[in-house]
Structures are given as C-alpha cells and as structure tokens.
Protein backbone atom coordinates (compact mmCIF):
# COMPACT_ATOMS: atom_id res chain seq x y z
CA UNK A 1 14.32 16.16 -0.08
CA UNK A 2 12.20 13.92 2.46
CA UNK A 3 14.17 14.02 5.91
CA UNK A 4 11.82 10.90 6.29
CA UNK A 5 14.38 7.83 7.31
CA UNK A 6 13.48 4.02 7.43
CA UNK A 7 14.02 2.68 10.91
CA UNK A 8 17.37 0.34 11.54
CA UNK A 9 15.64 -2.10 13.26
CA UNK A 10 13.46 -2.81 9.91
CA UNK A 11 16.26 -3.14 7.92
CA UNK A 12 17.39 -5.48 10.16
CA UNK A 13 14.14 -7.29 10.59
CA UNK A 14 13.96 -8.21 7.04
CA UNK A 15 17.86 -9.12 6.66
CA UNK A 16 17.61 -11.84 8.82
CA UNK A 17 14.51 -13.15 7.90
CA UNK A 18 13.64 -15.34 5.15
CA UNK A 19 10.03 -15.88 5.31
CA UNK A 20 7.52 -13.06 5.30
CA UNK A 21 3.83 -12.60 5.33
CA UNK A 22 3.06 -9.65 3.87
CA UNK A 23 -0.54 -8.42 5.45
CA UNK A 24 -2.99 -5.58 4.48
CA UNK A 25 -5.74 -3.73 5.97
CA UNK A 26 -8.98 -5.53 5.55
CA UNK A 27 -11.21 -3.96 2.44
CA UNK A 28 -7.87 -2.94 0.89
CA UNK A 29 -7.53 0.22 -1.01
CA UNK A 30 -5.26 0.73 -4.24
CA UNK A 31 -1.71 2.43 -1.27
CA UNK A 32 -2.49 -1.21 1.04
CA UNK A 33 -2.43 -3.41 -2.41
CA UNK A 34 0.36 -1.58 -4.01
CA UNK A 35 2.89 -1.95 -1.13
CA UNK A 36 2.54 -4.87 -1.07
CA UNK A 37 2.61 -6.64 -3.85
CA UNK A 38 6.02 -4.33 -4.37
CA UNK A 39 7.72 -5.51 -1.22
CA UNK A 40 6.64 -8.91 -1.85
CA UNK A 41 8.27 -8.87 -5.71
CA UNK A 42 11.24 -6.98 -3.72
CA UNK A 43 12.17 -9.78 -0.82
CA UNK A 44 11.85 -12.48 -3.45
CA UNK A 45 14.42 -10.59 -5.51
CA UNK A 46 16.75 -10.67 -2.58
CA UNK A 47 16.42 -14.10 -2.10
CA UNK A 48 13.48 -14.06 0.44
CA UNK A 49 10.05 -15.92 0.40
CA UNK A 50 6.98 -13.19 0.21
CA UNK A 51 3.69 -14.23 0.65
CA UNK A 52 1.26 -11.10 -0.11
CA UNK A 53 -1.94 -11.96 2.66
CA UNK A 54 -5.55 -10.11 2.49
CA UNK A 55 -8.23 -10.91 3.80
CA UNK A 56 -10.48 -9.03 1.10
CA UNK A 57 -13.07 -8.29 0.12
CA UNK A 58 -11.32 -6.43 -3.41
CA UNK A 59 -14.56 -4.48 -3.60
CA UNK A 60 -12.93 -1.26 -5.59
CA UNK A 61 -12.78 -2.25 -9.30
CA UNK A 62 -9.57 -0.53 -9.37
CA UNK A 63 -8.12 -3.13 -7.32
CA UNK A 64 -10.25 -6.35 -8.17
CA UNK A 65 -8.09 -7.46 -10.95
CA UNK A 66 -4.98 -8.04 -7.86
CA UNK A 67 -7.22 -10.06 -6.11
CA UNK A 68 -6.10 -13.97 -7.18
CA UNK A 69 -2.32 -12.42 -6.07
CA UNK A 70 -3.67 -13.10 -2.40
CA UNK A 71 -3.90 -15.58 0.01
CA UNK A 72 -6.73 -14.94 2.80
CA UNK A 73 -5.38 -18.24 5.07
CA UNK A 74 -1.63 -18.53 5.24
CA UNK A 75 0.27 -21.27 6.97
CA UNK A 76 2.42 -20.00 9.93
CA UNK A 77 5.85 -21.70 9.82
CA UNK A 78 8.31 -21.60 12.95
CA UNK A 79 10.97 -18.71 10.56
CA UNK A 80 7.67 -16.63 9.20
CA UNK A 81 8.28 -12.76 9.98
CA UNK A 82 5.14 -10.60 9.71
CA UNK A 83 5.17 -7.42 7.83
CA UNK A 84 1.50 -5.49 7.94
CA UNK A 85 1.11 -2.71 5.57
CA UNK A 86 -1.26 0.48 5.83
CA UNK A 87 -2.67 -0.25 9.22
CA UNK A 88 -1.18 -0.64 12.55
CA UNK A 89 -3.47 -3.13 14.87
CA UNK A 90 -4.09 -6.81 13.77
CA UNK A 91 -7.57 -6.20 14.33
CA UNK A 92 -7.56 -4.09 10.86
CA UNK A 93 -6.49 -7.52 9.08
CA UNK A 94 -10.51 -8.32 9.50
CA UNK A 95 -9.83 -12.69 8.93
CA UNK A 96 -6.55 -12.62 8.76
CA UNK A 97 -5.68 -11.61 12.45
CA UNK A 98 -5.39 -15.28 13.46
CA UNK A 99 -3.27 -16.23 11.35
CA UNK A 100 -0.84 -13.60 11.68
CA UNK A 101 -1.15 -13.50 15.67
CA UNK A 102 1.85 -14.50 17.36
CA UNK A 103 4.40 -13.60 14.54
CA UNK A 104 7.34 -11.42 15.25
CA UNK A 105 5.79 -8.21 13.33
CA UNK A 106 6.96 -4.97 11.83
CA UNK A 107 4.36 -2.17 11.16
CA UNK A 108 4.67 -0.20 7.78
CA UNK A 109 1.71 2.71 8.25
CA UNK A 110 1.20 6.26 7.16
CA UNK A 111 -2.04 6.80 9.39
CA UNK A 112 -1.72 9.72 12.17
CA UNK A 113 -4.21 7.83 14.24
CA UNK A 114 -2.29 4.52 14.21
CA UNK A 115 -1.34 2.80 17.36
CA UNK A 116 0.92 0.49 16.27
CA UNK A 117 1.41 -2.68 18.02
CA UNK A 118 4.45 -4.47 16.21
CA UNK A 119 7.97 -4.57 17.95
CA UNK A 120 9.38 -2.86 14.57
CA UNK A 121 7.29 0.04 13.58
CA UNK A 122 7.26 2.82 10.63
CA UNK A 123 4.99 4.84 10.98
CA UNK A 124 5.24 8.30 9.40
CA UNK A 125 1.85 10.76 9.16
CA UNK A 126 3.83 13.15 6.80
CA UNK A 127 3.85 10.34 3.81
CA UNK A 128 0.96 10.50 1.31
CA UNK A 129 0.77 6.84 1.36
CA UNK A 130 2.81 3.66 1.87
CA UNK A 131 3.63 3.28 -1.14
CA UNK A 132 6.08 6.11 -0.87
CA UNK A 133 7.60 4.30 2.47
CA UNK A 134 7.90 1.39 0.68
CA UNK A 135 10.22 3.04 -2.16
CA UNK A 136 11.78 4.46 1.24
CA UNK A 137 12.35 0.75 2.13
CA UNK A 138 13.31 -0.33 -1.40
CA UNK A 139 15.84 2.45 -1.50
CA UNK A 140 16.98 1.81 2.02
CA UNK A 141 17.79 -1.91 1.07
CA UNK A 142 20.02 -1.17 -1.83
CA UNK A 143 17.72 -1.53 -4.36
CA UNK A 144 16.11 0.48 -7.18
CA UNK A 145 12.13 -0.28 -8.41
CA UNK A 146 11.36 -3.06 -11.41
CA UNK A 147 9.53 -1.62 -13.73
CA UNK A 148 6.21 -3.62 -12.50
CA UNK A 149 6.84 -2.47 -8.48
CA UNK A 150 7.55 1.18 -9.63
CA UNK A 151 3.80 0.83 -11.15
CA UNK A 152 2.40 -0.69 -8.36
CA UNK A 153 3.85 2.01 -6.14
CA UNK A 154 2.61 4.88 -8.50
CA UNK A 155 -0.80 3.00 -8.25
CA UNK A 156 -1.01 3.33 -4.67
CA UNK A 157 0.61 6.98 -4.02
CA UNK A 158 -2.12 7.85 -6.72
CA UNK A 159 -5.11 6.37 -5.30
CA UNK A 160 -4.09 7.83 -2.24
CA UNK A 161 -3.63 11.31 -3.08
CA UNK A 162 -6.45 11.03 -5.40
CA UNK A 163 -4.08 11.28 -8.62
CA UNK A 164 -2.38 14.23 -6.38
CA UNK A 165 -5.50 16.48 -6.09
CA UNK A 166 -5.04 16.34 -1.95
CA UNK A 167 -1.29 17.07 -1.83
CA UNK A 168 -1.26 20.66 -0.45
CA UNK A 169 1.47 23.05 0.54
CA UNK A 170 4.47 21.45 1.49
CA UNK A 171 3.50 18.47 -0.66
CA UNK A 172 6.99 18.23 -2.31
CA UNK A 173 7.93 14.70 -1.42
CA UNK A 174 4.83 13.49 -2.92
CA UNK A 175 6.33 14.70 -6.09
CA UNK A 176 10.04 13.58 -5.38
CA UNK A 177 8.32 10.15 -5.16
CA UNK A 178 6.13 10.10 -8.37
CA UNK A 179 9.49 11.63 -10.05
CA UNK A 180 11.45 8.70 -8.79
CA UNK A 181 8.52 6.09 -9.65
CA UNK A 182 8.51 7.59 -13.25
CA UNK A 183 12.16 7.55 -13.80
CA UNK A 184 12.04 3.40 -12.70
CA UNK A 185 8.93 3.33 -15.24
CA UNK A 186 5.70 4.06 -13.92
CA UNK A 187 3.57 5.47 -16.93
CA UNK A 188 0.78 8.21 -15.20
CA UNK A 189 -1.26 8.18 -18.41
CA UNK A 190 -1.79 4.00 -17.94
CA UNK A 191 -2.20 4.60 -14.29
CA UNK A 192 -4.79 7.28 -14.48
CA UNK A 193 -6.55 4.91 -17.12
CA UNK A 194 -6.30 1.85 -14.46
CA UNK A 195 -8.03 4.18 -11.53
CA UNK A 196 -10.63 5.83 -13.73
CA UNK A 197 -10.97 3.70 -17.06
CA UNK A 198 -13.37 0.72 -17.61
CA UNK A 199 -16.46 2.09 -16.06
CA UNK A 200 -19.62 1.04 -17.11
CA UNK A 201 -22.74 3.18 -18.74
CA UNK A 202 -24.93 1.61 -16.49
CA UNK A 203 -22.55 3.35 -13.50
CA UNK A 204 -22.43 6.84 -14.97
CA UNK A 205 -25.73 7.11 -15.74
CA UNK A 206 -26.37 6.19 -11.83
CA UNK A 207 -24.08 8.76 -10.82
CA UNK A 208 -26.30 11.27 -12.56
CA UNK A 209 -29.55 10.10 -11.48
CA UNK A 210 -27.74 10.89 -7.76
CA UNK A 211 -26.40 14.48 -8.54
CA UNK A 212 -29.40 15.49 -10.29
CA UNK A 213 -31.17 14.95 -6.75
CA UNK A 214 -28.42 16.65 -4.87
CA UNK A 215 -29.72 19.63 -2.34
CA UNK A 216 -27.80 22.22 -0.99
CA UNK A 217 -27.97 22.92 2.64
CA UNK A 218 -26.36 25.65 5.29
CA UNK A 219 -26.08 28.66 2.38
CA UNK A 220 -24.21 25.89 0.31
C-alpha cells in the first residue's frame, strides 16, 4: 500500500469552500483532463459548484472530444477557491493565469520539478499521475469513484504511464490504483480503444513514410 497521504489543509480547503475553479496545465494531456473533470463531477456530488477551466488548445485526439466540458474565461466571484491540477505555477495555465490570479489556490501536481506556488499544495513525484492523487483525494473525502470519474481517472493514469509501459520497479501503487479504478468500473479494453482507436489511414501511412527514413546513429 501507497504511504502517500492527502494533506489536511486540502481537505479542509475544499470543506469550506463552495465554489471552485478547477484549472489545468495549458496544452492539456489525457492525467491534466482526467483529474479534473473527476474532481469537478466529485465537489458537485458533495454539494459544491465545479467549474472545470482550460485554456486549450485540446490538440491530442485522445482528448479533443472533452474539449466543449471547458471554459477558457471564467468569472471570478468573491467565494471562488482555485484548485490547479498537473502543474504547479499559474504561468502553466497559458490564458487562463488572469483569471485565476488572486484566488486562494491549492496545487494538485505529480511533477518532481514543480515549484508550487499555492498556499495548499500536493505535490507528490512518486505518483504516476494525478489522476491517482485525485482517487487519493476522492478516497480522503469519504467518497468512492462513479462509474464515469473512475474512467476518467483510468484515462489519465493510462495516458500517463503510457497504458503502464513506464511503471518500473517499485511501480506497485500504480497497480493498486488501476485495481481500485477497475473495481469502481473503469473498463481497460474501452480505455485502451479511446487512447489508441480512431486513427486515420492517412496518419499511419505518415508514420511509415517517417520510420522508413529513420537512421541510426552512435552504434545504434
């Protein structure tokens, strides 16, 4: 078991809030999307009002379908509470720093590089993505995954650890998390399909024109 534990003070953040923005890095991968669309579905099942905040562009087509789920401009209210997922400085929210600025702000990140600047900060290298902090989280407030916000944590712990081809040694908790995620009903087969389905000809047949010009270099 994960010896991983979610910070009191966010816990306590989020209890006595009741407005949240829920902001992403800029360019958002399938780990920044997936958190937070699941903590936004979360708070509102508690009562709270979520609004999930990107400033795009969805460029992967893994993630494109999500994108209408966003807001790029949100409208700051005296109660709004700031929760930015999967990066640590405002300046990774690309157009949605300004809007965000000013906000008491908690920090959810995985990234060992981070320098968080929230006054409520998570930030734990050892997780494979934030997904898996934010079933942490979920746990942590009493509550157990939806089916839909136990898929769009699978999404994002897969797209992270490339469908668990860069968990290494000691890479248990990864597993304990995809476990839980499946047990809440996450499907891998539909999530595979989702990350690597619904390519085009057109694109494979690219991707062979570039390997068959691929050169090796430095004995390989």
């Amino acid at each position: 078991m994960t010896n991983i534990q979610v910070p009191p003070s966010l816990l306590t953040f989020i209890r006595e809030g009741s407005t949240f923005l829920i902001a992403g890095h800029k360019e958002p991968d399938g780990d920044c999307v997936g958190s937070q669309l699941a903590l936004c579905s979360v708070l509102n099942r508690l009562g709270k009002r979520a609004i999930p905040c990107s400033a795009g562009p969805f460029k992967r087509p893994e993630i494109a379908s999500y994108a209408e789920r966003f807001i790029a401009t949100p409208r700051q209210e005296p109660e709004s509470r700031v929760i930015v997922m999967d990066c640590s400085s405002l300046e990774r929210t690309g157009d949605l720093e300004p809007y965000i600025t000013g906000l008491p702000m908690a920090i959810i990140d995985h990234h060992a590089a981070a320098k968080p600047t929230g006054e409520v900060v998570f930030l734990e290298p050892s997780s494979p993505s934030v997904t898996a902090l934010t079933l942490l989280l979920i746990e942590a407030l009493g509550q157990t995954p939806t089916k839909e916000e136990a898929e769009l944590l699978f999404f994002g712990l897969c797209t992270d650890t490339g469908f668990f081809r860069h968990v290494d040694y000691g890479g248990e908790f990864t597993f304990e998390v995809a476990s839980r995620l499946i047990s809440a009903g996450a499907s891998p087969k539909r999530t595979f399909q989702k990350i690597n389905g619904g390519k085009s000809l057109d694109s494979r047949i690219l991707l062979g024109l570039i390997l068959s010009r691929t050169e090796s270099y430095y004995n390989g």
